[in-house]
Protein backbone atom coordinates (compact mmCIF):
# COMPACT_ATOMS: atom_id res chain seq x y z
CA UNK A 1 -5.24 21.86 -35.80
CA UNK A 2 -5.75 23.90 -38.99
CA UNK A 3 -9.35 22.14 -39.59
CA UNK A 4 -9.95 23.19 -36.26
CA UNK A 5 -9.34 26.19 -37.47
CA UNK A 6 -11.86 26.61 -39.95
CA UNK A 7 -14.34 24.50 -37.72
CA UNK A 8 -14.41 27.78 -35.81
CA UNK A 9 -14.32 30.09 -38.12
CA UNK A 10 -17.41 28.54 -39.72
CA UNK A 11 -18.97 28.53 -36.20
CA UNK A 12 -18.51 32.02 -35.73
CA UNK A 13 -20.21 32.82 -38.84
CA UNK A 14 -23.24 30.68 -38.18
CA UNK A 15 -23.50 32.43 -34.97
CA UNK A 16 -22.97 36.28 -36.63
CA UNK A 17 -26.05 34.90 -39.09
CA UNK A 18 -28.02 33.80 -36.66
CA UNK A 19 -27.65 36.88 -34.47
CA UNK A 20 -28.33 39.66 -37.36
CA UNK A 21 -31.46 37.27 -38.77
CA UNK A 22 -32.60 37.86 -35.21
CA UNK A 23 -31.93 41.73 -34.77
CA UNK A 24 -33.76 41.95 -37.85
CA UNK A 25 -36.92 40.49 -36.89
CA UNK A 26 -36.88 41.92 -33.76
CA UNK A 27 -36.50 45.51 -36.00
CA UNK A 28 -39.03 44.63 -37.97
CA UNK A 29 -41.66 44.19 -35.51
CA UNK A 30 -40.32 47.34 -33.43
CA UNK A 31 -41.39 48.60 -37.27
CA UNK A 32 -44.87 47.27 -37.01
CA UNK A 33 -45.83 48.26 -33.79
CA UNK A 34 -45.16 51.52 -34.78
CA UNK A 35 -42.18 51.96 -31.17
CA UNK A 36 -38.52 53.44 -31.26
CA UNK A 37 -37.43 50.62 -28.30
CA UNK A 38 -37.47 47.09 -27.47
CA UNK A 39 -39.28 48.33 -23.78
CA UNK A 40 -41.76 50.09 -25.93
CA UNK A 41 -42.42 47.06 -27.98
CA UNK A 42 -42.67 44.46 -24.82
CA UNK A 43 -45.22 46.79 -23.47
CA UNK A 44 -47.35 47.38 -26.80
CA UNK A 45 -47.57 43.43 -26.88
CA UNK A 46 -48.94 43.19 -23.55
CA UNK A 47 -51.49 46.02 -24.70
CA UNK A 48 -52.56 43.94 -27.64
CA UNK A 49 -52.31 40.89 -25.58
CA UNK A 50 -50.50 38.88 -27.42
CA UNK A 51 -47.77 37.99 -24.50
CA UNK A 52 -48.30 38.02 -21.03
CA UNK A 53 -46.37 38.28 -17.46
């Protein structure tokens, strides 16, 4: 039970790293393009085509 435990707990912390590694790319292009949203962002990418919908 107890290694359990800390099988979780080191889980949990992958998944906190892998979600702030993500806000902060997602920040940093918000940063680039120069936009205050992640709406703003989506719709400067379709402007510079570089996604589609």
């Amino acid at each position: 039970m107890l290694l359990l435990n800390q099988l979780n707990k080191i889980r949990f912390k992958d998944i906190l790293m892998v979600l702030n590694i993500k806000r902060n790319h997602i920040t940093n292009v918000m940063q680039k393009l120069n936009v205050k949203g992640r709406s703003q962002a989506v719709v400067e990418l379709i402007k510079l085509g570089e996604i589609t919908i």
